[in-house]
Protein backbone atom coordinates (compact mmCIF):
# COMPACT_ATOMS: atom_id res chain seq x y z
CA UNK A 1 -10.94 -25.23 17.38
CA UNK A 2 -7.77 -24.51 15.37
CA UNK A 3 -4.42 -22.95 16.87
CA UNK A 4 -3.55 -19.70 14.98
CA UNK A 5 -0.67 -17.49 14.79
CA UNK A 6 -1.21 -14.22 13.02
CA UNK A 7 1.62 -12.47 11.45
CA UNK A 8 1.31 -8.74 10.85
CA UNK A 9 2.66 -5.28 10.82
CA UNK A 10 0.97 -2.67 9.54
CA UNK A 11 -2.57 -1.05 9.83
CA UNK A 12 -3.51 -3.23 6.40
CA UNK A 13 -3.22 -6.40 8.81
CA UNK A 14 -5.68 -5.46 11.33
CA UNK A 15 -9.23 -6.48 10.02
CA UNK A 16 -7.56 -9.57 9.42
CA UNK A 17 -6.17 -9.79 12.74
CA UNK A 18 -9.65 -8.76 14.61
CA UNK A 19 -11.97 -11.28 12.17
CA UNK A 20 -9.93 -14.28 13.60
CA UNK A 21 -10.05 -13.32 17.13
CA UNK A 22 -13.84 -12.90 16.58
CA UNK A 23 -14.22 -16.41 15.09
CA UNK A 24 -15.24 -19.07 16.94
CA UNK A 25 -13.22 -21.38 14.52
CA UNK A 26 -9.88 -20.40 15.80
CA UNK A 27 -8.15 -19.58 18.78
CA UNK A 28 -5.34 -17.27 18.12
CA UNK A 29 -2.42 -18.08 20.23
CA UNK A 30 0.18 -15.33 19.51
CA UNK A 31 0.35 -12.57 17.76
CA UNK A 32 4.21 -12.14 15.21
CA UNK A 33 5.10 -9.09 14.39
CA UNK A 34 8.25 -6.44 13.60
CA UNK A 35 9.76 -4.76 17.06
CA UNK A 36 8.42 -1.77 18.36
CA UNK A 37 10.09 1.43 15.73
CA UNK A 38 11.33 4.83 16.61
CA UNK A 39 8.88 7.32 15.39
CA UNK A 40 8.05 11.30 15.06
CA UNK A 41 10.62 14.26 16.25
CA UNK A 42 10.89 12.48 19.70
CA UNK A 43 11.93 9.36 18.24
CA UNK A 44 9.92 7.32 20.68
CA UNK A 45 9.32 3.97 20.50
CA UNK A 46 5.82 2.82 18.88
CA UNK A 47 4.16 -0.28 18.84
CA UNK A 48 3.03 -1.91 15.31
CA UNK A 49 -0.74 -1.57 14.47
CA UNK A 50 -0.81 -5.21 14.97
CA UNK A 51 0.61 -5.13 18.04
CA UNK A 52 -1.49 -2.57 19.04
CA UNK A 53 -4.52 -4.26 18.43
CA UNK A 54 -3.09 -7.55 19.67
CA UNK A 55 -2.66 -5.71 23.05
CA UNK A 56 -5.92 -4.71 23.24
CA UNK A 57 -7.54 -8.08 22.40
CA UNK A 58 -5.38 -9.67 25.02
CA UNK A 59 -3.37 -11.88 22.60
CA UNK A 60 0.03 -12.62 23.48
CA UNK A 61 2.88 -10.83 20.96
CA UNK A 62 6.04 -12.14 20.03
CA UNK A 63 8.67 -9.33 18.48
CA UNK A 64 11.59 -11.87 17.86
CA UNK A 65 13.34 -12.21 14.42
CA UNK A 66 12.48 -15.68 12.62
CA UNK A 67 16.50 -16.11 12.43
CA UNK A 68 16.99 -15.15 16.20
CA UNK A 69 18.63 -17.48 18.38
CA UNK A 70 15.52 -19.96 20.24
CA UNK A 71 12.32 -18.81 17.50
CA UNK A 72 11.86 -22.19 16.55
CA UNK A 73 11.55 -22.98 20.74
CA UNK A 74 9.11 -20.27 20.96
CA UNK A 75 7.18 -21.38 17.69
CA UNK A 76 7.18 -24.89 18.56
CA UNK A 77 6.30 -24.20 22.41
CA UNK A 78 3.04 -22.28 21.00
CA UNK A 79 1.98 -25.89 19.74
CA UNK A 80 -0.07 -23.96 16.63
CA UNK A 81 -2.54 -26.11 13.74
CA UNK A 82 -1.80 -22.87 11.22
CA UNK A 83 -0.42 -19.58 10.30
CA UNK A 84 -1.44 -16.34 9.06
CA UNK A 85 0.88 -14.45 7.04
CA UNK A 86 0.13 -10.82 6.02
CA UNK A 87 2.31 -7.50 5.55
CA UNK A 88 4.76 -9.04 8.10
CA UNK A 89 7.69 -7.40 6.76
CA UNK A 90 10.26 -10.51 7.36
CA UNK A 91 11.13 -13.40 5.22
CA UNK A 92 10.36 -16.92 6.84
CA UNK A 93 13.03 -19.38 6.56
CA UNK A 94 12.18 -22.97 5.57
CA UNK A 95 12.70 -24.78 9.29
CA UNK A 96 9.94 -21.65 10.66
CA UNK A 97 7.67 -22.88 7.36
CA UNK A 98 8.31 -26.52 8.28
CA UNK A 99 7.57 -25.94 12.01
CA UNK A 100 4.04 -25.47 11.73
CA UNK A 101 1.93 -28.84 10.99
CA UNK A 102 -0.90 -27.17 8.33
CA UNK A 103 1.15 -24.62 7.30
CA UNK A 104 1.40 -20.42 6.78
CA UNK A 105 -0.98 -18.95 4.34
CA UNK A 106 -0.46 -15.30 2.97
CA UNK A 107 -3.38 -12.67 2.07
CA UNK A 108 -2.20 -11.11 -0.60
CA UNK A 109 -3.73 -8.03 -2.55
CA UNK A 110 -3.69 -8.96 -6.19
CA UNK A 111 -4.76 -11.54 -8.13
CA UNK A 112 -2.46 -14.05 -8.70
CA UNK A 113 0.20 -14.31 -10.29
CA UNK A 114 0.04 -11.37 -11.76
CA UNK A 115 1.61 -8.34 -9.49
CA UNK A 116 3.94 -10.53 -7.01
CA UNK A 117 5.70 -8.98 -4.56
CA UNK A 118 5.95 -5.80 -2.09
CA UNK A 119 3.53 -2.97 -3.73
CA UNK A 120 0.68 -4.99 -5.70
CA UNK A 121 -1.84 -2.57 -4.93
CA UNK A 122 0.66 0.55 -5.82
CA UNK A 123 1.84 -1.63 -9.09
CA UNK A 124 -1.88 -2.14 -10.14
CA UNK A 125 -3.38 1.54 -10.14
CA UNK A 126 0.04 2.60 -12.04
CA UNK A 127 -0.65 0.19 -14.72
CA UNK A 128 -3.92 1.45 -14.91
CA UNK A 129 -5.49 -2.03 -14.59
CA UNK A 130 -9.98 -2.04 -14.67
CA UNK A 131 -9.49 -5.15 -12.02
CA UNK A 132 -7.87 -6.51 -8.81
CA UNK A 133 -8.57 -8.25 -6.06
CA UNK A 134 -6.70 -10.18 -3.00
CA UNK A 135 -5.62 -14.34 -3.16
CA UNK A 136 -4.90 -16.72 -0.15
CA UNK A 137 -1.82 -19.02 -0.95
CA UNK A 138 0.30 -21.22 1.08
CA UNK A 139 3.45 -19.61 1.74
CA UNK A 140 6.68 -21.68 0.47
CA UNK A 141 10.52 -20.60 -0.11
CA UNK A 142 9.30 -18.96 -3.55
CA UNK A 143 8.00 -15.58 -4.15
CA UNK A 144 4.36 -15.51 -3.70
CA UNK A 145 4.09 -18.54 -6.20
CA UNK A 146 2.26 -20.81 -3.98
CA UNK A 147 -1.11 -22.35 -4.50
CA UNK A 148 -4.18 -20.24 -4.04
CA UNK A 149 -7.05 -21.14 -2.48
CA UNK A 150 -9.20 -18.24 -2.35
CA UNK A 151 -10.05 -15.41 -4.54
CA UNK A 152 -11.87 -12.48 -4.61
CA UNK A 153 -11.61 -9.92 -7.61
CA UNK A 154 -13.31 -5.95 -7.41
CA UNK A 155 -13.83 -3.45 -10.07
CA UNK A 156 -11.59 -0.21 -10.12
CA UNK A 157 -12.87 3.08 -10.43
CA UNK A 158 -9.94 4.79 -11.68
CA UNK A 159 -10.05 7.37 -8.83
CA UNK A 160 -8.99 5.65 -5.86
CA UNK A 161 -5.36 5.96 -4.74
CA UNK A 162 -3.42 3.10 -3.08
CA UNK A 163 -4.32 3.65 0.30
CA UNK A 164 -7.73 3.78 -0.35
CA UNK A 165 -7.57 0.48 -2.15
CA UNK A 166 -5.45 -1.01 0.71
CA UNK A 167 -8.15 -0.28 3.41
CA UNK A 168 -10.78 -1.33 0.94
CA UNK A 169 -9.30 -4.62 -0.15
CA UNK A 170 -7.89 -5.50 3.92
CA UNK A 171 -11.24 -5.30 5.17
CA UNK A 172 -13.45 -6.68 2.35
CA UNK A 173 -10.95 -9.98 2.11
CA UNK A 174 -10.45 -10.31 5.92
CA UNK A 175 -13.63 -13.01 5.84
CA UNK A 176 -12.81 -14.56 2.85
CA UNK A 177 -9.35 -15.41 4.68
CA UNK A 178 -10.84 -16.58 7.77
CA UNK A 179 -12.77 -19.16 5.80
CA UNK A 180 -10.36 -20.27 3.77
CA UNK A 181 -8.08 -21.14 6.84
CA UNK A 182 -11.19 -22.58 8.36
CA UNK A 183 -11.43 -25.19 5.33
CA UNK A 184 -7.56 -25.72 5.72
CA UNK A 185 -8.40 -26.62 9.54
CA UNK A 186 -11.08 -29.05 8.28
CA UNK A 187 -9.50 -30.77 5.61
CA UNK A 188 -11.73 -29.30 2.37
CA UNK A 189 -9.72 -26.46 1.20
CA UNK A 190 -8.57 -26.99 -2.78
CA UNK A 191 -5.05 -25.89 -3.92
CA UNK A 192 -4.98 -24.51 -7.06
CA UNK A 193 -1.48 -24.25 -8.72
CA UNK A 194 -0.63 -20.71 -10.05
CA UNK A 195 -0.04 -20.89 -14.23
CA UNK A 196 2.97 -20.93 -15.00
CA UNK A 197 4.38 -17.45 -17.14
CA UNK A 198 6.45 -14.38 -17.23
CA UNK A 199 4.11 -12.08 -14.93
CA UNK A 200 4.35 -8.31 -13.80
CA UNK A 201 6.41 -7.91 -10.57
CA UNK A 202 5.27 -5.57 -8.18
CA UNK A 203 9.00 -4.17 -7.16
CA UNK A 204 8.58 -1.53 -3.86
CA UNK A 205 8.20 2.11 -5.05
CA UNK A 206 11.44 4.22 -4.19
CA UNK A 207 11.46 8.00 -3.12
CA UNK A 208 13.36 8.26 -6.67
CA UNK A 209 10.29 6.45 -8.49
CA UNK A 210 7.63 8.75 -6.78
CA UNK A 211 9.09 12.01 -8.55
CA UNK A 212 6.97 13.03 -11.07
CA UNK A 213 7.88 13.78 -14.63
CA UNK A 214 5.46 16.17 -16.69
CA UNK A 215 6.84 15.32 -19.65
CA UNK A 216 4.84 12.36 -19.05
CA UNK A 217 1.21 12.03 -20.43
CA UNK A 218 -1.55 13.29 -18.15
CA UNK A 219 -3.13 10.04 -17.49
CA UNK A 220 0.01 8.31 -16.72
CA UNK A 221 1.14 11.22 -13.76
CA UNK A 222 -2.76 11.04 -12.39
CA UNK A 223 -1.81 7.18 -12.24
CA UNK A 224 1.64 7.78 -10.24
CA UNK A 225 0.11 10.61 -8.10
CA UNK A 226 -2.61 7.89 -6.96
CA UNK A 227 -0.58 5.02 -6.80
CA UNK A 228 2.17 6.92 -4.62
CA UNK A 229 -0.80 7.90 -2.23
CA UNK A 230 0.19 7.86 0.95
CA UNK A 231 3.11 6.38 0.61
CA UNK A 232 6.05 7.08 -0.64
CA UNK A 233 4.10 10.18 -2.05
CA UNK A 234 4.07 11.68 -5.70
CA UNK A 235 6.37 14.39 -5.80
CA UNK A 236 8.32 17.60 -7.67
CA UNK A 237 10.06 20.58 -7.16
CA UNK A 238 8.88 24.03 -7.37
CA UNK A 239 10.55 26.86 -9.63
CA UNK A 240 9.29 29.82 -8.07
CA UNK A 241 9.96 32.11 -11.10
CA UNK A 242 11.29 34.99 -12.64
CA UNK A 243 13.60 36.73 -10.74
CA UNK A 244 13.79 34.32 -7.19
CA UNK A 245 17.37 33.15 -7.01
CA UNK A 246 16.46 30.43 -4.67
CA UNK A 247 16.61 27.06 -4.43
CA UNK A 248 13.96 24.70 -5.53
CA UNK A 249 11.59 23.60 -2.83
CA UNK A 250 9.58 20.25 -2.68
CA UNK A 251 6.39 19.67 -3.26
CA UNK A 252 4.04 16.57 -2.82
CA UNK A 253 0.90 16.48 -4.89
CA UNK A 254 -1.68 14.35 -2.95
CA UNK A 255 -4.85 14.59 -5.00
CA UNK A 256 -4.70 16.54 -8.76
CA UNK A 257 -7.31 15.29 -11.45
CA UNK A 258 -7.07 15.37 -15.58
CA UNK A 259 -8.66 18.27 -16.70
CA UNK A 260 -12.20 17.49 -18.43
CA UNK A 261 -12.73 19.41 -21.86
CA UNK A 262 -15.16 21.98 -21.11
CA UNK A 263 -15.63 21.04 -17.84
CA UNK A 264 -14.53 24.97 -16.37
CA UNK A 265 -14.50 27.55 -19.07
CA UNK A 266 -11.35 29.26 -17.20
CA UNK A 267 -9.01 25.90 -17.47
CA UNK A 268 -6.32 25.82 -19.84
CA UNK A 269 -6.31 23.80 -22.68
CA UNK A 270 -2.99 23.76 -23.08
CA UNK A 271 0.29 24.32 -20.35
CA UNK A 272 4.06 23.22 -21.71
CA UNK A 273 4.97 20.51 -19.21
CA UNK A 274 5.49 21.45 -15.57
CA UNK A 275 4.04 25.01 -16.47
CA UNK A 276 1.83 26.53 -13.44
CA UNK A 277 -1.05 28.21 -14.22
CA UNK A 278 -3.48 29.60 -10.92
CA UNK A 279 -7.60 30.68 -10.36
CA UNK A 280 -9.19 31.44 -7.87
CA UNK A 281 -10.01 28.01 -6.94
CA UNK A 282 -7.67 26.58 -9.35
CA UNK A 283 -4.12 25.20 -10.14
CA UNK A 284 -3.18 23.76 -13.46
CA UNK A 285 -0.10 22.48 -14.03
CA UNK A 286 1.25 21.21 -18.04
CA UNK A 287 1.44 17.70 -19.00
CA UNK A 288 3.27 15.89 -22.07
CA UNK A 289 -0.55 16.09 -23.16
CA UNK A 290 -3.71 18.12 -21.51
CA UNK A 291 -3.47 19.67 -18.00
CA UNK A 292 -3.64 18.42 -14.96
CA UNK A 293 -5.48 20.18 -12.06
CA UNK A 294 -3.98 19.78 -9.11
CA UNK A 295 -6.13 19.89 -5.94
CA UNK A 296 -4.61 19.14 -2.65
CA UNK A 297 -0.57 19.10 -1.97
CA UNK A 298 2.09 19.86 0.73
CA UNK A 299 4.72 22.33 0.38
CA UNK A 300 7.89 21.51 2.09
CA UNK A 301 7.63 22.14 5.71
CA UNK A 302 4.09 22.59 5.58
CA UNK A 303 0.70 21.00 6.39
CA UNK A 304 -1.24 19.40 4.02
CA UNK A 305 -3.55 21.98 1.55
CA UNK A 306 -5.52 22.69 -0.97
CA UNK A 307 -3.77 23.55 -4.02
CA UNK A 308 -5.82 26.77 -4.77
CA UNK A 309 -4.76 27.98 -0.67
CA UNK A 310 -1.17 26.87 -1.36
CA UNK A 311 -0.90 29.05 -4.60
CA UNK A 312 -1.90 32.04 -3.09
CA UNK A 313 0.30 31.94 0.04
CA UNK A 314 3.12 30.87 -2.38
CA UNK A 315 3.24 34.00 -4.52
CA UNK A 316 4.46 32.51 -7.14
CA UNK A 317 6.07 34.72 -9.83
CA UNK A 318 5.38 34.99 -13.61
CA UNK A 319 7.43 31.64 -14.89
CA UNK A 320 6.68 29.47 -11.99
CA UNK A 321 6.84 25.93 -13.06
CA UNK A 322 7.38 22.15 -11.23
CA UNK A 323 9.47 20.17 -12.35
């Protein structure tokens, strides 16, 4: 049986988490994983998903910074084979990589090299790429440059937002991972070198970059909106209209959808960008191209809705627009 430690933050880390405390192969050991966070109005303290469900399988957690003073004691005192590295959240200096005797392996969603780094999944659905997927690779002192050695690759629909993706691609590559580690533990695993090349970089989506610009082309805004989905969430402000001398107000769009020609005889075929046009059951909004239906969002200070409910308790005036 092989000595794991899992390393893991957020809710994407869990299947992986439970499908090596289920396997017989391994016997986790600890569980690594970012200190408990202030959260909500209260600001009370909140345990990690992964610590969460390390709790509840009765695995022991460790909170402590890889640079803190005696993590090396602890990590050598654990007396692990391997680790698992995924959605962690710290970087792992080269004595904490050196300290355990197979190594730390990272699950991470994209296929390699292409989309390196923080938001692969987010990166992906913005690009508008047909294909992804999710790579093991042992972890070194480069960026996710590593050799691989597993791969799995899915189909996109074009629909799905990030977080849809993420919970998709966690739980349908938490087996693959577990064998792959297995094979590491038994000596058969092959370590394939990533090509060499100037690849995409998946850089962390900012606030800023969420804000959406309907100057932009229809399909490239339905691309943001779902890549921004949940997090950090697509965004604009409203213009209320004609006559309202207040300030703008935000407003996240979670779900919207290109309008289909001839799809509903009372859409638009035609809004100037960030123009708002409302049915009964419908809100259009202009696009550097066609409009774009928008279908669920959040006004600011309010619960999530659809767009048609939103509209009407809005009142918007004659001029509204987003922008």
């Amino acid at each position: 049986m092989t000595r794991l430690l899992f390393a893991g933050t957020p809710d994407v880390a869990v299947p992986s988490l439970k499908a090596f405390a289920a396997d017989p192969r391994f016997e986790v050991a600890a569980v690594l994983t970012r200190p408990d966070a202030p959260t909500g109005r209260g600001r009370k303290l909140k345990p990690s998903p992964v610590k969460a469900a390390a709790l509840e399988l009765g695995i022991p957690v460790i909170d402590a910074k890889p640079r803190d003073p005696g993590f090396l004691d602890t990590l050598r005192g654990l007396d692990v084979d391997i680790a698992a590295v995924i959605a962690y959240g710290n970087i792992l200096p080269k004595d904490v990589l050196d300290a355990v005797p197979l190594g730390w392996y990272n699950l991470h969603f994209s296929n390699l090299p292409l989309w390196r780094g923080a938001a692969p999944v987010q990166r992906s659905i913005w690009a508008g790429d047909t294909t992804t997927g999710a790579d093991v690779f042992k972890v070194g002192e480069g960026l996710d440059d590593g050799p691989v050695i597993a791969t799995m690759s899915v189909e996109l629909t074009g629909r799905e937002t990030s977080g849809e993706l993420l919970d998709r691609l966690a739980h349908e590559g938490a087996p693959m991972y577990v064998d792959a580690l297995a094979r590491v533990g038994e000596g058969t695993a092959v370590y394939t070198p990533q090509p060499e090349g100037d690849f995409a970089y998946a850089h962390k989506i900012t606030v800023e970059d969420a804000r959406i610009d309907f100057t932009e082309s229809v399909e490239a805004i339905d691309r943001q909106i779902r890549a921004c989905t949940p997090h950090p969430g697509a965004w604009c402000e409203l213009h209320a209209g004609v006559g309202d001398d207040t300030q703008p107000t935000t407003l996240h769009v979670l779900r919207a959808q290109p309008v289909e020609p001839g799809a509903n005889p009372n859409a638009p075929e035609s809004l100037a960008p960030g123009e708002l046009k409302t049915g009964k059951r419908n809100v259009w909004v202009g696009t550097g191209t066609t409009p774009l239906e928008l279908t669920e969002v959040k006004a600011q200070g309010k619960k999530a809705m659809r767009a048609a409910d939103w509209a009407r308790g809005a009142r918007l005036a004659e001029g509204a627009r987003l922008a």
